[in-house]
C-alpha atoms as a PDB file:
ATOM      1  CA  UNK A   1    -144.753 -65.246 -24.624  1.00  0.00           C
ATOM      2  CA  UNK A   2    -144.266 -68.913 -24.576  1.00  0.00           C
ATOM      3  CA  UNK A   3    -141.496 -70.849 -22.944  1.00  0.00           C
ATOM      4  CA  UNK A   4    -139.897 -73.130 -25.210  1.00  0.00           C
ATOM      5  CA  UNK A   5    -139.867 -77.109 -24.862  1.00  0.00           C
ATOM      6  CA  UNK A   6    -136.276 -76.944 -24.237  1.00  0.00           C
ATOM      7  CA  UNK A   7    -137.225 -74.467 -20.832  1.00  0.00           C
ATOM      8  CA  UNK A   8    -140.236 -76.879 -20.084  1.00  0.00           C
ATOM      9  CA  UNK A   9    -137.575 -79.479 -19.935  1.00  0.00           C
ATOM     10  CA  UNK A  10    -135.547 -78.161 -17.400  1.00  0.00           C
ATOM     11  CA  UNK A  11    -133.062 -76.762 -19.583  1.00  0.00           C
ATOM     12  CA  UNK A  12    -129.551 -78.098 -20.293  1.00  0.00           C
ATOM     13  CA  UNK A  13    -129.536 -79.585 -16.952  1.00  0.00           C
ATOM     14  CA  UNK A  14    -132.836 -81.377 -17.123  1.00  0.00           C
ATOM     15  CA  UNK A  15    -132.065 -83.111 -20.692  1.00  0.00           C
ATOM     16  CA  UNK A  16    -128.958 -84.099 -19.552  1.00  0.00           C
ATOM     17  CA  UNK A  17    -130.298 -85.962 -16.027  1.00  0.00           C
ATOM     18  CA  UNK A  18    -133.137 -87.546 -18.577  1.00  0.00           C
ATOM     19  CA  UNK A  19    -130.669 -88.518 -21.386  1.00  0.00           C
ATOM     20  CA  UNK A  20    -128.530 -90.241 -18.847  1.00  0.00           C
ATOM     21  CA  UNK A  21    -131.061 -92.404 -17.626  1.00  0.00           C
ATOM     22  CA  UNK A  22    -132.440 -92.752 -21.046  1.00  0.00           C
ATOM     23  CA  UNK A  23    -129.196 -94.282 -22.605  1.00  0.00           C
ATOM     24  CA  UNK A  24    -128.386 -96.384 -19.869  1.00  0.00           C
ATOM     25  CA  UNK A  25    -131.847 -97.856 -20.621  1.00  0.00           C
ATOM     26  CA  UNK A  26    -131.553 -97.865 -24.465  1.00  0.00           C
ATOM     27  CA  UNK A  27    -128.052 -99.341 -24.420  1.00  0.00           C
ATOM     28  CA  UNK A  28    -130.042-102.572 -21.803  1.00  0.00           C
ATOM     29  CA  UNK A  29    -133.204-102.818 -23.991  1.00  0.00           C
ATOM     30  CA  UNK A  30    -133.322-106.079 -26.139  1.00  0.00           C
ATOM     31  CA  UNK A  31    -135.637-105.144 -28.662  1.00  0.00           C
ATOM     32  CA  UNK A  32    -133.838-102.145 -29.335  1.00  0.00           C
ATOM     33  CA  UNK A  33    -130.839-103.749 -29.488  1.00  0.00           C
ATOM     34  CA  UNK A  34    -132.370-106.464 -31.525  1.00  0.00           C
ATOM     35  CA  UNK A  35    -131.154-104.950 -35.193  1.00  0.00           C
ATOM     36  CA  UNK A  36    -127.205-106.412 -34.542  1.00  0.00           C
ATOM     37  CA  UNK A  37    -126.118-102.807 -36.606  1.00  0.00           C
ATOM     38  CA  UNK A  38    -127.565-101.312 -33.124  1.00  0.00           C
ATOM     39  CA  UNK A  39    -126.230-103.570 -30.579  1.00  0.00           C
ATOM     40  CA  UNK A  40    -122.779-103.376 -32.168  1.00  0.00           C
ATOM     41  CA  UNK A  41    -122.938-100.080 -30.690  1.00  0.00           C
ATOM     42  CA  UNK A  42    -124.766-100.180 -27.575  1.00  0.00           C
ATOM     43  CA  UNK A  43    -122.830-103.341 -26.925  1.00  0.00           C
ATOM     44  CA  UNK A  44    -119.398-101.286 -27.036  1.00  0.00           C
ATOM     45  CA  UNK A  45    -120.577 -99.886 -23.339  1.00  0.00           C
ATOM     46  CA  UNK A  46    -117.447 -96.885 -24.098  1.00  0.00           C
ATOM     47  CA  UNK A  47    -119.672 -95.342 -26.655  1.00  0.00           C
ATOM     48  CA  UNK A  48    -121.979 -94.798 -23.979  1.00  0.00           C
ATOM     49  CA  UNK A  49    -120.563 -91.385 -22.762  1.00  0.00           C
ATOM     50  CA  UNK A  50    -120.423 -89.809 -26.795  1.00  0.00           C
ATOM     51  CA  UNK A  51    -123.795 -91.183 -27.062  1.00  0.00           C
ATOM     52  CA  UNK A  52    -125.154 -89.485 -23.920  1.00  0.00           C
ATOM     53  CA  UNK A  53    -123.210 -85.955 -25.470  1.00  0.00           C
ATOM     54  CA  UNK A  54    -124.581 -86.321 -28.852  1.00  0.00           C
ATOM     55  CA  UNK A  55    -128.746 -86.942 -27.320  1.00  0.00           C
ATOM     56  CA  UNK A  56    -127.855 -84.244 -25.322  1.00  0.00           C
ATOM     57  CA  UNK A  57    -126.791 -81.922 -27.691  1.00  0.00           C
ATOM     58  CA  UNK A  58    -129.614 -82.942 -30.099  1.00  0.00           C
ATOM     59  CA  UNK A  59    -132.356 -82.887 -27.281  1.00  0.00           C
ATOM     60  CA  UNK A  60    -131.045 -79.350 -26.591  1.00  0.00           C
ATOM     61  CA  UNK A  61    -131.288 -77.935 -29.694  1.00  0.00           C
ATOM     62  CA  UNK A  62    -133.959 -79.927 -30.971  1.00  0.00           C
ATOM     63  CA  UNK A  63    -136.537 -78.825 -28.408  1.00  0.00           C
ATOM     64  CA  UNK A  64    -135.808 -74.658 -29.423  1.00  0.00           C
ATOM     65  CA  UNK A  65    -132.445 -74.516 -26.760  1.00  0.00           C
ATOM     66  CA  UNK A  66    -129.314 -73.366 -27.979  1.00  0.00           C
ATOM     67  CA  UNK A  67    -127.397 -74.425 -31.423  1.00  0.00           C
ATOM     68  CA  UNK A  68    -125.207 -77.206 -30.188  1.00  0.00           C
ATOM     69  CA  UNK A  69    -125.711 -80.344 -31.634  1.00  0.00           C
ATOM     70  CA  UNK A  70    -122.110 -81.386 -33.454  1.00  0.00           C
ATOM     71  CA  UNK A  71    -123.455 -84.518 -35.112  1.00  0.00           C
ATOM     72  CA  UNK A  72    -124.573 -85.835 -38.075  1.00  0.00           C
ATOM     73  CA  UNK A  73    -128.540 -85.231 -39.367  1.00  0.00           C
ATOM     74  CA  UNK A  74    -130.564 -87.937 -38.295  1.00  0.00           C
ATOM     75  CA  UNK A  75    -130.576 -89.710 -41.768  1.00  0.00           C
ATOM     76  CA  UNK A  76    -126.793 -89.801 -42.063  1.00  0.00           C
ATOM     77  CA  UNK A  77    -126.188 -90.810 -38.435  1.00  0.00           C
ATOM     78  CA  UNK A  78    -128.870 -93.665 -39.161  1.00  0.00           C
ATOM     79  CA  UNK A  79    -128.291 -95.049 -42.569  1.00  0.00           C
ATOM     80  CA  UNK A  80    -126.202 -98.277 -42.174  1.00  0.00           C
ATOM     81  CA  UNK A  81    -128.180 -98.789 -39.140  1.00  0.00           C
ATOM     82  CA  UNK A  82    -130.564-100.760 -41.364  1.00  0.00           C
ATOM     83  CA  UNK A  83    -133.280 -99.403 -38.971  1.00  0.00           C
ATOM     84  CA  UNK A  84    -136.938-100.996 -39.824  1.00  0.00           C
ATOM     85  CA  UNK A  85    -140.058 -99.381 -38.235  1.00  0.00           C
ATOM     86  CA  UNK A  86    -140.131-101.804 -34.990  1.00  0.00           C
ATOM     87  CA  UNK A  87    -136.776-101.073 -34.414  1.00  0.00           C
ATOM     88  CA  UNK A  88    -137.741 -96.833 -34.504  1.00  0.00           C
ATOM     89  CA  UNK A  89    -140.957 -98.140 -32.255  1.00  0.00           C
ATOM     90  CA  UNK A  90    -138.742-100.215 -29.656  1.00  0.00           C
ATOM     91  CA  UNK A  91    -136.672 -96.662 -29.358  1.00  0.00           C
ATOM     92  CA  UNK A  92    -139.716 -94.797 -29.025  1.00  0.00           C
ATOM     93  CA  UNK A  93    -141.632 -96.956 -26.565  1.00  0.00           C
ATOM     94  CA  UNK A  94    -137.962 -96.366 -24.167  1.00  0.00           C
ATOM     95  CA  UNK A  95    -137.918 -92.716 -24.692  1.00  0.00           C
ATOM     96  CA  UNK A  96    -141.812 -92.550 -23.409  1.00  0.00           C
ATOM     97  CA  UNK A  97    -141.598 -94.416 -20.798  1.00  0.00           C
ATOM     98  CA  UNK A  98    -138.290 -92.532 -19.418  1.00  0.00           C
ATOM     99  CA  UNK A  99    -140.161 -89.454 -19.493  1.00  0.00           C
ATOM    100  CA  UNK A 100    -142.723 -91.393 -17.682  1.00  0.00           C
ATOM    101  CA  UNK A 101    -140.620 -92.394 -15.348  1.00  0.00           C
ATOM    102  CA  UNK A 102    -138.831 -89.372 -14.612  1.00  0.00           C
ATOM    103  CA  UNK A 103    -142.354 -87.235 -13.977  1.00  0.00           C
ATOM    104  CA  UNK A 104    -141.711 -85.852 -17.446  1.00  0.00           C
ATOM    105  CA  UNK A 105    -145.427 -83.759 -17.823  1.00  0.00           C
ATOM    106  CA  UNK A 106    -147.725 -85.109 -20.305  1.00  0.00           C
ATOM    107  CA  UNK A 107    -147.878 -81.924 -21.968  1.00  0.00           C
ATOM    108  CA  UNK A 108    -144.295 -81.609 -22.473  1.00  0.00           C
ATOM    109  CA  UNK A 109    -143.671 -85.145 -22.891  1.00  0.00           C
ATOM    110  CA  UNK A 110    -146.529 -85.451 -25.471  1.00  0.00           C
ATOM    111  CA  UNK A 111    -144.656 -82.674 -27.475  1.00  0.00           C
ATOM    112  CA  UNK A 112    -141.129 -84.623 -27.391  1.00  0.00           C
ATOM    113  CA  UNK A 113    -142.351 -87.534 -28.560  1.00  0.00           C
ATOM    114  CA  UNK A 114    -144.444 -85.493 -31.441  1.00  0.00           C
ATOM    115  CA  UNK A 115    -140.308 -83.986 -31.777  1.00  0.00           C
ATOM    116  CA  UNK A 116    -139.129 -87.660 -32.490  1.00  0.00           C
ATOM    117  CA  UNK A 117    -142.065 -89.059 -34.342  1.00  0.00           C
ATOM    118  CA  UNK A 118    -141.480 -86.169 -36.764  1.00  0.00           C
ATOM    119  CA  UNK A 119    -138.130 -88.076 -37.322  1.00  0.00           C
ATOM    120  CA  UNK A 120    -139.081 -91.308 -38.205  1.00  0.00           C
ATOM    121  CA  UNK A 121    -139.145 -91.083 -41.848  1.00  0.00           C
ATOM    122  CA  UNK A 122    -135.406 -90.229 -42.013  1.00  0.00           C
ATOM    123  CA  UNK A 123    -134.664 -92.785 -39.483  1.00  0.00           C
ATOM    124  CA  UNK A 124    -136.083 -95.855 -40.684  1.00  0.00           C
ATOM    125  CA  UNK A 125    -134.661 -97.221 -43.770  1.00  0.00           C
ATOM    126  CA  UNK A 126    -136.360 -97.277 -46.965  1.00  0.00           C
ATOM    127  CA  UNK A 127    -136.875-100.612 -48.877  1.00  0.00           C
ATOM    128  CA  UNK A 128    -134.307-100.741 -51.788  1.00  0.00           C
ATOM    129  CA  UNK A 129    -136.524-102.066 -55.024  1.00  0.00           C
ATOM    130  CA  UNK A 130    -135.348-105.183 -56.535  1.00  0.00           C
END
């Protein structure tokens, strides 16, 4: 039997130590927070701590841990975020290289950002026609 991402991970403990550093790094990244819908939160440094819950949460679940993500799907929590594809690659290229940095195994760190690829079409916002 295989262990699951989420045990590969570390477990609860392990997402949270890499969400924390992840956030802090999201929430300093100018070309993330280059869409102003973004920075208006990341610049709010309070929303820091919900933010770090919510990743958490989702990473948890997300990666075949326990049900405990409270939040919104990803294209409700995104949609007046006016996210284009650059702005989903800017978040992308930050997760990657936290796991990177934090000795996250390729294997495992391979299959999370498969996870969040796998996301991107309800994340970045469709073109409304004219």
């Amino acid at each position: 039997m295989s262990t699951s991402l989420y045990e590969r991970l570390g477990g609860t403990y392990g997402i949270a130590g890499a969400v924390d550093v992840l956030v802090d790094r999201l929430f300093a990244n100018a070309a993330v927070n280059a869409n102003p819908a973004v920075h208006a939160h990341h610049g709010d440094p309070t929303n820091a701590p919900g933010y770090k819950f919510l990743v958490t949460a989702w990473s948890i679940q997300a990666t075949g841990g326990p049900a405990c993500y409270p939040g919104l799907d990803m294209g409700a929590a995104h949609r007046d975020l006016a996210i284009a594809s650059h702005d989903f690659d800017a978040v992308v290229t930050e997760i990657d290289a936290t796991l990177n940095f934090l000795g996250v195994p390729d294997a495992e760190r391979r299959e999370f950002m498969d996870l969040i690829e796998g996301y991107r079409a309800e994340v970045v916002a469709t073109p409304t026609p004219a």
